[in-house]
PDB file of N, CA and C in Angstrom:
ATOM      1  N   UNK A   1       8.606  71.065  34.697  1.00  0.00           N
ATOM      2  CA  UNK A   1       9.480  72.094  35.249  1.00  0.00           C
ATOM      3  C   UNK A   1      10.670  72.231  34.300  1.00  0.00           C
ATOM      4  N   UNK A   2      10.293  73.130  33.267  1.00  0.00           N
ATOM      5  CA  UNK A   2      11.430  72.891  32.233  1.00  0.00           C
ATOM      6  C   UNK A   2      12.590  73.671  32.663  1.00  0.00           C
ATOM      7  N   UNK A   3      12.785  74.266  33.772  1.00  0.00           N
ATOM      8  CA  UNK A   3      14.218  75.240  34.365  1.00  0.00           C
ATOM      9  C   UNK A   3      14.991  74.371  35.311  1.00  0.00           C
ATOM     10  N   UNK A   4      13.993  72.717  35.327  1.00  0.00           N
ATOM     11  CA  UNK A   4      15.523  72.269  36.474  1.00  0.00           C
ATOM     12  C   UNK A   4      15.127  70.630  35.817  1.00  0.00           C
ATOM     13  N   UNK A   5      16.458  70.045  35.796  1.00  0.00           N
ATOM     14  CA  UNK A   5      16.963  68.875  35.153  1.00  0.00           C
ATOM     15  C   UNK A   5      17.318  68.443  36.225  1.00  0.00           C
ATOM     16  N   UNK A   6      16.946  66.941  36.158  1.00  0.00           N
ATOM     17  CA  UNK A   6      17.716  65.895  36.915  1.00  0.00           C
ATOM     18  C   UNK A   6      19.097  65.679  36.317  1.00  0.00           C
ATOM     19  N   UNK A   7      20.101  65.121  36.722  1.00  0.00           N
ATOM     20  CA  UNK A   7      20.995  64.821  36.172  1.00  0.00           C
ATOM     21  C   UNK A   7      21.967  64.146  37.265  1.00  0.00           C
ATOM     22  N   UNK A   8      23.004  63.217  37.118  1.00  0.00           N
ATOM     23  CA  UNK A   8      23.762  62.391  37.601  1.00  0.00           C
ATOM     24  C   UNK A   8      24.244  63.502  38.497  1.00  0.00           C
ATOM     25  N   UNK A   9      24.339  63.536  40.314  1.00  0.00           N
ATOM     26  CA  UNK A   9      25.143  64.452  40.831  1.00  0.00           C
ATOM     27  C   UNK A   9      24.180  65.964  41.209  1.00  0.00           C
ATOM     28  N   UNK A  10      23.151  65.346  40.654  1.00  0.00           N
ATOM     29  CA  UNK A  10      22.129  66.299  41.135  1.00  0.00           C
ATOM     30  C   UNK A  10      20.762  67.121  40.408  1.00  0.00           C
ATOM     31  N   UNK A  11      20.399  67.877  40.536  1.00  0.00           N
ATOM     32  CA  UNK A  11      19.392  68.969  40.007  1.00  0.00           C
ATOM     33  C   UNK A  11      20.158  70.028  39.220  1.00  0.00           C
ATOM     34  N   UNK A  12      19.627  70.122  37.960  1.00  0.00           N
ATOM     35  CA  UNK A  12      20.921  71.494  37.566  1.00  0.00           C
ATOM     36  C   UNK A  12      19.665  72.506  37.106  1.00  0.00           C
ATOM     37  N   UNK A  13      19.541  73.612  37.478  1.00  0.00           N
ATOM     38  CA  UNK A  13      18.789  74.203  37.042  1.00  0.00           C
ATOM     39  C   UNK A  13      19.422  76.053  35.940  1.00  0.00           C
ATOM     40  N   UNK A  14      18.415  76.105  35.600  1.00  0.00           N
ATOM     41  CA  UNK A  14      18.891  77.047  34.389  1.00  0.00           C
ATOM     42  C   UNK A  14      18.043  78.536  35.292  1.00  0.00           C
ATOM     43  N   UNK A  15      19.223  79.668  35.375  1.00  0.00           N
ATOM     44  CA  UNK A  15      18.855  80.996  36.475  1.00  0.00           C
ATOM     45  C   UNK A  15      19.354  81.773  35.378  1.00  0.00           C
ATOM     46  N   UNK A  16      18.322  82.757  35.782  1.00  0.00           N
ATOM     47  CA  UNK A  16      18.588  84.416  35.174  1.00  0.00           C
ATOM     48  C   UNK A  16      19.200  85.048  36.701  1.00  0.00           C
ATOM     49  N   UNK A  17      19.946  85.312  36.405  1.00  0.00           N
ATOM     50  CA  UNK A  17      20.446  86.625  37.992  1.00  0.00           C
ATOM     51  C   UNK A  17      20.241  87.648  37.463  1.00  0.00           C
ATOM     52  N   UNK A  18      19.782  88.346  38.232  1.00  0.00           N
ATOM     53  CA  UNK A  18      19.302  90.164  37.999  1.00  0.00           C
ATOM     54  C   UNK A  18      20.454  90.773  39.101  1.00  0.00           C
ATOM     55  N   UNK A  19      21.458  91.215  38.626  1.00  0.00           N
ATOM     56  CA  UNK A  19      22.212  92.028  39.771  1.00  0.00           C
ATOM     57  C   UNK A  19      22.286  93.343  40.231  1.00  0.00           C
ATOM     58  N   UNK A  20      22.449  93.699  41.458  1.00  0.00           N
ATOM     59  CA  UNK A  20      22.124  95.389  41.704  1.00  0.00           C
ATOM     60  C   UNK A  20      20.759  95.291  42.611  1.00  0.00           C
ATOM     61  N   UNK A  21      20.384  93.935  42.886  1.00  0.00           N
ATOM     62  CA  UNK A  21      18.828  94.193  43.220  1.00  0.00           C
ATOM     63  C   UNK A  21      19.267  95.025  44.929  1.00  0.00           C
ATOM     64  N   UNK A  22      17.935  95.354  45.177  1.00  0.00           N
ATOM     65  CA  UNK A  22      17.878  95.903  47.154  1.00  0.00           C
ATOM     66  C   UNK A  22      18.228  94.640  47.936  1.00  0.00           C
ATOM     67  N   UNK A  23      17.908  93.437  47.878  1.00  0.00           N
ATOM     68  CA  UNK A  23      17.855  92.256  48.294  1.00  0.00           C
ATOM     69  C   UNK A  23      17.749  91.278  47.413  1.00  0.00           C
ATOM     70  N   UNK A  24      18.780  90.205  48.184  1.00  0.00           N
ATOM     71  CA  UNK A  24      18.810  89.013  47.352  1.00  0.00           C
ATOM     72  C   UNK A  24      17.763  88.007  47.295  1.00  0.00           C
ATOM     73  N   UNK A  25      17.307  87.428  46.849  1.00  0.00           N
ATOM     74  CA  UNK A  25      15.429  86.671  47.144  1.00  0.00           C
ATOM     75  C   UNK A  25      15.188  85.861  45.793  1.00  0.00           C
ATOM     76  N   UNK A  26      15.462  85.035  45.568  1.00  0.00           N
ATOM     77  CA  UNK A  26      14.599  83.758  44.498  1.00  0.00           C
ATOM     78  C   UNK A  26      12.893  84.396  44.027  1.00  0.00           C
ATOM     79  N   UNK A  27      12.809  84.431  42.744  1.00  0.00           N
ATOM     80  CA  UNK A  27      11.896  85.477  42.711  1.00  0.00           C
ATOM     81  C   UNK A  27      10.717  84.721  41.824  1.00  0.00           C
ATOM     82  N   UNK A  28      11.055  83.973  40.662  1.00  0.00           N
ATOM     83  CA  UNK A  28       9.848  83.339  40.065  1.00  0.00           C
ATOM     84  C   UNK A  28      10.415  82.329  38.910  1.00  0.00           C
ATOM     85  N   UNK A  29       9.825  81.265  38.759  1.00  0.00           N
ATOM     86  CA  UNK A  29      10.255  80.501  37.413  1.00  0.00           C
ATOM     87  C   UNK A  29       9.492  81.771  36.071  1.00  0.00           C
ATOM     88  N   UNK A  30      10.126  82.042  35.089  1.00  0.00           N
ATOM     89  CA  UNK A  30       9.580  82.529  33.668  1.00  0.00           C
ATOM     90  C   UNK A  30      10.434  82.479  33.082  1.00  0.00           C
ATOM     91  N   UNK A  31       9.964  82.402  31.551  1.00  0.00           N
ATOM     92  CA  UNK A  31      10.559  81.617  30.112  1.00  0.00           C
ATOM     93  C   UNK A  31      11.697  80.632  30.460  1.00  0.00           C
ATOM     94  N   UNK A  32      11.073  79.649  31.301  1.00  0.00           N
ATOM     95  CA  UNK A  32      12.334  78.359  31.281  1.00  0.00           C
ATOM     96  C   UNK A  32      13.793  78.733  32.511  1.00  0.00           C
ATOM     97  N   UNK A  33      13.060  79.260  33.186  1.00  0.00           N
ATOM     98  CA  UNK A  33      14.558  80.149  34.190  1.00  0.00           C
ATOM     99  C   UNK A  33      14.250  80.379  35.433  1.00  0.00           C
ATOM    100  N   UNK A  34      15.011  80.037  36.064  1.00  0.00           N
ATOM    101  CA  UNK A  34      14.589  80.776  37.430  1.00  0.00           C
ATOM    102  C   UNK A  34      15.160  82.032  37.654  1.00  0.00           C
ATOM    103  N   UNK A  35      14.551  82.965  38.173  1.00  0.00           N
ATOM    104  CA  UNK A  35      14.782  84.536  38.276  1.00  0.00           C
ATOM    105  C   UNK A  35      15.136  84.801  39.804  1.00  0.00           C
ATOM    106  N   UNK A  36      16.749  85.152  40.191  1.00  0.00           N
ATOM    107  CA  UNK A  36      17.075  85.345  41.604  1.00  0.00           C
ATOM    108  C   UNK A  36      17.382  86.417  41.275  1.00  0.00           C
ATOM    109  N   UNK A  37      17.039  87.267  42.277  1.00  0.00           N
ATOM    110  CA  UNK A  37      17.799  89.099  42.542  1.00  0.00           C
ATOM    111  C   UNK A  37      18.747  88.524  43.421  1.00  0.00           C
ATOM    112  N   UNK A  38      19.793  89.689  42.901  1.00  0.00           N
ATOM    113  CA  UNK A  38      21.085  89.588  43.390  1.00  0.00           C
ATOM    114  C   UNK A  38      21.577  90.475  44.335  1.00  0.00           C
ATOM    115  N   UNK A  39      21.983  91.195  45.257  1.00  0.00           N
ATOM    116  CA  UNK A  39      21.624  92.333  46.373  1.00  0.00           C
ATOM    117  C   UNK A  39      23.444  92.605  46.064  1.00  0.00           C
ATOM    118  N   UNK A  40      24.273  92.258  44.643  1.00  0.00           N
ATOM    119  CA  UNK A  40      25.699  92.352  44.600  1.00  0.00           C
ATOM    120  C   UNK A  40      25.775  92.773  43.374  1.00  0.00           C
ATOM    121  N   UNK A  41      26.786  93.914  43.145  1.00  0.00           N
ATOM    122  CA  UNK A  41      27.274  93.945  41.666  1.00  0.00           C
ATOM    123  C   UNK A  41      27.995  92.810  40.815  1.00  0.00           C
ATOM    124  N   UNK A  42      27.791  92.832  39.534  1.00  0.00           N
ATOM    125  CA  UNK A  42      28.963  91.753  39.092  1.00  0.00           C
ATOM    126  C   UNK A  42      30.095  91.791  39.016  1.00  0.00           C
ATOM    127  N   UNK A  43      30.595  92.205  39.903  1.00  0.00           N
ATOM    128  CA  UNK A  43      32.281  92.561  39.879  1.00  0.00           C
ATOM    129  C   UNK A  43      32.713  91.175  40.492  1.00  0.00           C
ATOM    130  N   UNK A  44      34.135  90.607  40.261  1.00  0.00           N
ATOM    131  CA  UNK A  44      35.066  90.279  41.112  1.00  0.00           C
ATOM    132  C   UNK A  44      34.446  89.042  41.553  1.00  0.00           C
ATOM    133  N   UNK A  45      33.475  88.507  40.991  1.00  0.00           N
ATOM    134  CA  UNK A  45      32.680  87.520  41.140  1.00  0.00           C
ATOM    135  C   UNK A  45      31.678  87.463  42.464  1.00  0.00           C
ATOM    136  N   UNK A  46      31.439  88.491  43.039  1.00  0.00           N
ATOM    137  CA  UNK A  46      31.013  89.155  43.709  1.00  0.00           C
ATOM    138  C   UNK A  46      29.103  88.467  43.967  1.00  0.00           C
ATOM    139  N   UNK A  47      28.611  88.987  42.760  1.00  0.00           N
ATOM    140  CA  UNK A  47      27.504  88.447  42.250  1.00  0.00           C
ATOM    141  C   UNK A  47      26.856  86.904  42.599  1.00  0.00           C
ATOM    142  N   UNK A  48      28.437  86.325  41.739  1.00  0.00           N
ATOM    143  CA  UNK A  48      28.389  84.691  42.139  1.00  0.00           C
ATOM    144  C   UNK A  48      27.756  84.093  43.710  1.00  0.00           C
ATOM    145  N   UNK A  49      28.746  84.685  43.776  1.00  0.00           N
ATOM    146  CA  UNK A  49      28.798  84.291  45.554  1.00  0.00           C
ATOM    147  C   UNK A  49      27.647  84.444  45.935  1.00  0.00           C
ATOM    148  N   UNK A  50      26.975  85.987  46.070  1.00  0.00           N
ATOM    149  CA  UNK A  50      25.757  85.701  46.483  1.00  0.00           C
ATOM    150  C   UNK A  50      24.484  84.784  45.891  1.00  0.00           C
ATOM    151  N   UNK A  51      24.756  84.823  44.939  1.00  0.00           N
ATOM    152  CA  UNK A  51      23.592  83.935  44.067  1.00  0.00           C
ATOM    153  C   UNK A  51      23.739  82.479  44.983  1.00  0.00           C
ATOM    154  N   UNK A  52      24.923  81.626  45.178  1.00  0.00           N
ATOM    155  CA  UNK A  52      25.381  81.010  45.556  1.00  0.00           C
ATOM    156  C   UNK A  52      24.801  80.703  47.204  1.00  0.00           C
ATOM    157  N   UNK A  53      25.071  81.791  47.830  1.00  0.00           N
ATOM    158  CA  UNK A  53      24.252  81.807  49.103  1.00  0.00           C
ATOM    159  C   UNK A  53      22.678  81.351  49.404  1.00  0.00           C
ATOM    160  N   UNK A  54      22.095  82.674  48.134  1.00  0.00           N
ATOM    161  CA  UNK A  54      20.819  82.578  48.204  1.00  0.00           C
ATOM    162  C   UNK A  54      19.638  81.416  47.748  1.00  0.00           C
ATOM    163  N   UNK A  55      20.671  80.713  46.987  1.00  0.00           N
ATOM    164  CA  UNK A  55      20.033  79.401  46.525  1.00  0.00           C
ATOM    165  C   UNK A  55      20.453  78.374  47.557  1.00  0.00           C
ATOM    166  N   UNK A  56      21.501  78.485  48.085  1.00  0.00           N
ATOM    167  CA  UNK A  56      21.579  77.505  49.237  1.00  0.00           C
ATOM    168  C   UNK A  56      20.955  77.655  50.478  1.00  0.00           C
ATOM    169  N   UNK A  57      20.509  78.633  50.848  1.00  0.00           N
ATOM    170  CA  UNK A  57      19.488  79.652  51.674  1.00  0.00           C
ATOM    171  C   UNK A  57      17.896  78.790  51.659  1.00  0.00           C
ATOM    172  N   UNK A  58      17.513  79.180  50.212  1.00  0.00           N
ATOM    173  CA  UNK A  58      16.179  78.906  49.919  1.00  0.00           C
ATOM    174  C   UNK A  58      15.849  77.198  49.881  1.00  0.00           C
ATOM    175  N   UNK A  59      16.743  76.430  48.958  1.00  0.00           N
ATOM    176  CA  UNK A  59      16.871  75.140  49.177  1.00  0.00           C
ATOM    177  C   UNK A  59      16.926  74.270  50.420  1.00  0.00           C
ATOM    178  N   UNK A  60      18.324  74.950  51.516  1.00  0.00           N
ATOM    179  CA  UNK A  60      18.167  74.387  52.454  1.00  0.00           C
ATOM    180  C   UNK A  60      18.977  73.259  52.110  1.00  0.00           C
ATOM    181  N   UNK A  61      20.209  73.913  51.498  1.00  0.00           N
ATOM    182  CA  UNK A  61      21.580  72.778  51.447  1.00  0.00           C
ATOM    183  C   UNK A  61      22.626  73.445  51.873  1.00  0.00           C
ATOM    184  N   UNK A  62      23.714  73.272  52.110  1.00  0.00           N
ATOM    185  CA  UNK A  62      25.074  73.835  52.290  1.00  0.00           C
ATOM    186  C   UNK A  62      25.470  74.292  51.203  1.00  0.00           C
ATOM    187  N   UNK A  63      26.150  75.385  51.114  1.00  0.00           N
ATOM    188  CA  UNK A  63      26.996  76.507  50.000  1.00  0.00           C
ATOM    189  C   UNK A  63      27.591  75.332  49.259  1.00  0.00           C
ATOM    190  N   UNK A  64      28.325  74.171  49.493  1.00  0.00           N
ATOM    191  CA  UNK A  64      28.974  73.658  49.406  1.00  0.00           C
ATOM    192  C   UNK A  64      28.440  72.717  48.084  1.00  0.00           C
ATOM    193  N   UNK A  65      26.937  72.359  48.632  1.00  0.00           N
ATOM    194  CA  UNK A  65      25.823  71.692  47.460  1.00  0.00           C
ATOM    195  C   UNK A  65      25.300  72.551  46.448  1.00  0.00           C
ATOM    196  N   UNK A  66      25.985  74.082  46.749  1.00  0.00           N
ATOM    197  CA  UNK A  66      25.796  74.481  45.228  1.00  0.00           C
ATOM    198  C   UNK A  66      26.691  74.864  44.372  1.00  0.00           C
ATOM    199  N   UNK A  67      26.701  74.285  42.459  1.00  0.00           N
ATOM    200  CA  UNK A  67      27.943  74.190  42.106  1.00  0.00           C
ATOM    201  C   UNK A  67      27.658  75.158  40.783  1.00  0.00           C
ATOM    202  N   UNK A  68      28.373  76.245  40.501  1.00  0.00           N
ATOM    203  CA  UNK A  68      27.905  76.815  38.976  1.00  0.00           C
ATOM    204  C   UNK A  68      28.956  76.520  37.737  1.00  0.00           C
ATOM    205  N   UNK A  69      28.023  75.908  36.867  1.00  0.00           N
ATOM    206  CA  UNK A  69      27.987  74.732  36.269  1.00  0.00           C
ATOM    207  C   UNK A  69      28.674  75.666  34.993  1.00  0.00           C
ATOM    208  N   UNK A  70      28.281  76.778  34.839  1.00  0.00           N
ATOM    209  CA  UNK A  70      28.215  77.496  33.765  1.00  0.00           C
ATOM    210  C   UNK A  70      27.492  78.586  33.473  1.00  0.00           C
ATOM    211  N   UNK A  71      27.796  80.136  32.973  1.00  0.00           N
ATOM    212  CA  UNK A  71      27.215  81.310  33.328  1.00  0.00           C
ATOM    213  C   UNK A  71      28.028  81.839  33.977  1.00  0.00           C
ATOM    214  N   UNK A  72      29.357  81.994  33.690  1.00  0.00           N
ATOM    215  CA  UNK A  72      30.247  82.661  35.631  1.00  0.00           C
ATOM    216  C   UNK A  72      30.429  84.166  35.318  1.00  0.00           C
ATOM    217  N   UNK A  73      30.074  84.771  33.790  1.00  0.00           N
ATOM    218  CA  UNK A  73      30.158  85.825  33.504  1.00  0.00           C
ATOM    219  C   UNK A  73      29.516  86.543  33.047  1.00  0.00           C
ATOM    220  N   UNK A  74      27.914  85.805  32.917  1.00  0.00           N
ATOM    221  CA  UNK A  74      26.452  85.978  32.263  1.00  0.00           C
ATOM    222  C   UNK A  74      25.033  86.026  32.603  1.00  0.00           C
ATOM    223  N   UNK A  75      24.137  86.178  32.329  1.00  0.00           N
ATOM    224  CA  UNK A  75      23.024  86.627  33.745  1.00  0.00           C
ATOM    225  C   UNK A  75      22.271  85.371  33.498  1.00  0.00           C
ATOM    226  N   UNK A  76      22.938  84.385  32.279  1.00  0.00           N
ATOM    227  CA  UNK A  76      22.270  83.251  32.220  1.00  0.00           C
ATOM    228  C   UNK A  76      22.819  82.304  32.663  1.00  0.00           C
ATOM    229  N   UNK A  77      22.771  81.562  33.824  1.00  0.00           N
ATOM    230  CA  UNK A  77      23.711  80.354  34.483  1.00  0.00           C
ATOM    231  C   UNK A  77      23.271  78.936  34.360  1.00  0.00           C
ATOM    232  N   UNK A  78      24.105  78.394  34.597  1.00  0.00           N
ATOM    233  CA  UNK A  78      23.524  77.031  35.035  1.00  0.00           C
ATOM    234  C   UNK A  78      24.122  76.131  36.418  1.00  0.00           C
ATOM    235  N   UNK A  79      23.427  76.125  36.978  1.00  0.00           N
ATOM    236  CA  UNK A  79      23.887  75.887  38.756  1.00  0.00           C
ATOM    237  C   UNK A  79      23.296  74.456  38.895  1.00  0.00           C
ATOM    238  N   UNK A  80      24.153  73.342  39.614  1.00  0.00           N
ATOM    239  CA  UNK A  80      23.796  72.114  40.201  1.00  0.00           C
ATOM    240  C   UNK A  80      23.686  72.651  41.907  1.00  0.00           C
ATOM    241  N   UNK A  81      22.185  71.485  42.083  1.00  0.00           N
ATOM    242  CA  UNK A  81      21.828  71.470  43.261  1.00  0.00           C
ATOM    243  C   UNK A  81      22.391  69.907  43.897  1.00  0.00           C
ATOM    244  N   UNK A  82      23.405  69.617  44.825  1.00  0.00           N
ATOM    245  CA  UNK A  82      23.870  68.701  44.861  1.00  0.00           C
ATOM    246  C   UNK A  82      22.888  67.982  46.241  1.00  0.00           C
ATOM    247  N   UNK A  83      22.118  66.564  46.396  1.00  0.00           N
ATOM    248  CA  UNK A  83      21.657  66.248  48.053  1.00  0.00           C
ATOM    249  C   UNK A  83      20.433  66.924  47.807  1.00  0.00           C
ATOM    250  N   UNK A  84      19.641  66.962  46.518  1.00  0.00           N
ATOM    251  CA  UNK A  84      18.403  67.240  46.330  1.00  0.00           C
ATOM    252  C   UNK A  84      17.934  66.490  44.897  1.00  0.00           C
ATOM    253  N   UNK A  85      16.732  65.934  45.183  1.00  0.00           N
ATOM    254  CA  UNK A  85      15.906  65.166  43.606  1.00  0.00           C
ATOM    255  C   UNK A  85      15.423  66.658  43.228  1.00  0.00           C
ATOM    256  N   UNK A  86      14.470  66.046  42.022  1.00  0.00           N
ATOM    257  CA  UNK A  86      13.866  66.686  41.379  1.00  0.00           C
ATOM    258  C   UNK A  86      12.268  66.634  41.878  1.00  0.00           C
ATOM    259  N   UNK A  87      11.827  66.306  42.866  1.00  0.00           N
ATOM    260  CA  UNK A  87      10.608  66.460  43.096  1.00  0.00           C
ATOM    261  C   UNK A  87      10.545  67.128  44.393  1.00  0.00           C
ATOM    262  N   UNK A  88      11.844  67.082  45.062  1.00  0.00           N
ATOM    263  CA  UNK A  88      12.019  68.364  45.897  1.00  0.00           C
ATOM    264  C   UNK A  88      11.769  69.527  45.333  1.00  0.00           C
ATOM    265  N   UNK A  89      12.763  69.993  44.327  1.00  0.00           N
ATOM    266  CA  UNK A  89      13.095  71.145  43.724  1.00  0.00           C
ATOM    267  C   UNK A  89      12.093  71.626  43.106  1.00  0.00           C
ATOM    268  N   UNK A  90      11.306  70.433  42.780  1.00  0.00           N
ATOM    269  CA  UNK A  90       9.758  71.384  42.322  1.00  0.00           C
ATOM    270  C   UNK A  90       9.120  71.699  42.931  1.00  0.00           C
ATOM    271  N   UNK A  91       8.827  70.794  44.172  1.00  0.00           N
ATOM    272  CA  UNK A  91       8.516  71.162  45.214  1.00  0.00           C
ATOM    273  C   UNK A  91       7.995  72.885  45.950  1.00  0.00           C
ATOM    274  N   UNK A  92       9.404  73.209  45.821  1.00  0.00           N
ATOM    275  CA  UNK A  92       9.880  74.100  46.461  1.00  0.00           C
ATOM    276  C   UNK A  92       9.706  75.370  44.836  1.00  0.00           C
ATOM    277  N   UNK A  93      10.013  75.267  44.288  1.00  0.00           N
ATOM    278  CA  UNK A  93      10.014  76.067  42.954  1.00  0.00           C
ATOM    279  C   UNK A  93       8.499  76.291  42.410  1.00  0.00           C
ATOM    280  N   UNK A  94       7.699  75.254  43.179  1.00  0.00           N
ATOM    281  CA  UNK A  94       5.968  74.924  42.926  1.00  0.00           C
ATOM    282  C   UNK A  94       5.285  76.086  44.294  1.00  0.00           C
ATOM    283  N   UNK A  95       5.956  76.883  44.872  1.00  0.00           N
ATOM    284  CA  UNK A  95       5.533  77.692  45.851  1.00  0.00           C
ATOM    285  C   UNK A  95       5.544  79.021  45.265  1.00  0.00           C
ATOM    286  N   UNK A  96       6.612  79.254  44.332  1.00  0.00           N
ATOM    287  CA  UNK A  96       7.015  80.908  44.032  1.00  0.00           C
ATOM    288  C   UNK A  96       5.841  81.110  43.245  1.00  0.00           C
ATOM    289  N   UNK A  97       5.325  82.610  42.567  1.00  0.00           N
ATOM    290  CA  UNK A  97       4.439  82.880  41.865  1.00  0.00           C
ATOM    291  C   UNK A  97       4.712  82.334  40.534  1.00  0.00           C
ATOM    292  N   UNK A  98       3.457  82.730  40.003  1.00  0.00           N
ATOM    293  CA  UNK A  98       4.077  82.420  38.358  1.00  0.00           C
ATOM    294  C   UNK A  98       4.655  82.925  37.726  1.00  0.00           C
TER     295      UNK A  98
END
């Protein structure tokens, strides 16, 4: 699962956000990334937030367990999953299409 790292403090995984989408929805691992639609413009950090939601949504942690690591102005991020391994996260990342 080369889009999510273990690391001290948690899972950090590497996201493409697509913003502007109809709905926000975790959409597929490709080229090394996870791909979330964003249902927010990137304004005002706007974007963030929801990305933020929707991964804490799908995971099934508190807003609180998700931390962005890096990306706060780019469609390429890097977000820690805090109160989750890595065989969860594949787990769960082992369901979406290819």
């Amino acid at each position: 699962m080369s889009c999510a790292t273990e690391q001290p403090g948690g899972v950090v995984l590497t996201i493409r956000a697509k913003p502007k989408a109809s709905r926000s929805r975790v959409l597929a691992v490709r080229n090394e990334a996870l791909e979330v639609a964003i249902a927010a413009a990137p304004v005002d950090g706007k974007a963030n937030v929801e990305l933020i939601r929707t991964l804490a949504d799908y995971f099934g942690v508190p807003r609180s367990a998700v931390e962005l690591v890096s990306g706060n102005s780019g469609r390429t991020k890097r977000v820690r999953l805090r109160g989750l391994g890595l065989p969860e996260v594949a787990r769960r990342l082992a369901e979406l299409p290819a």
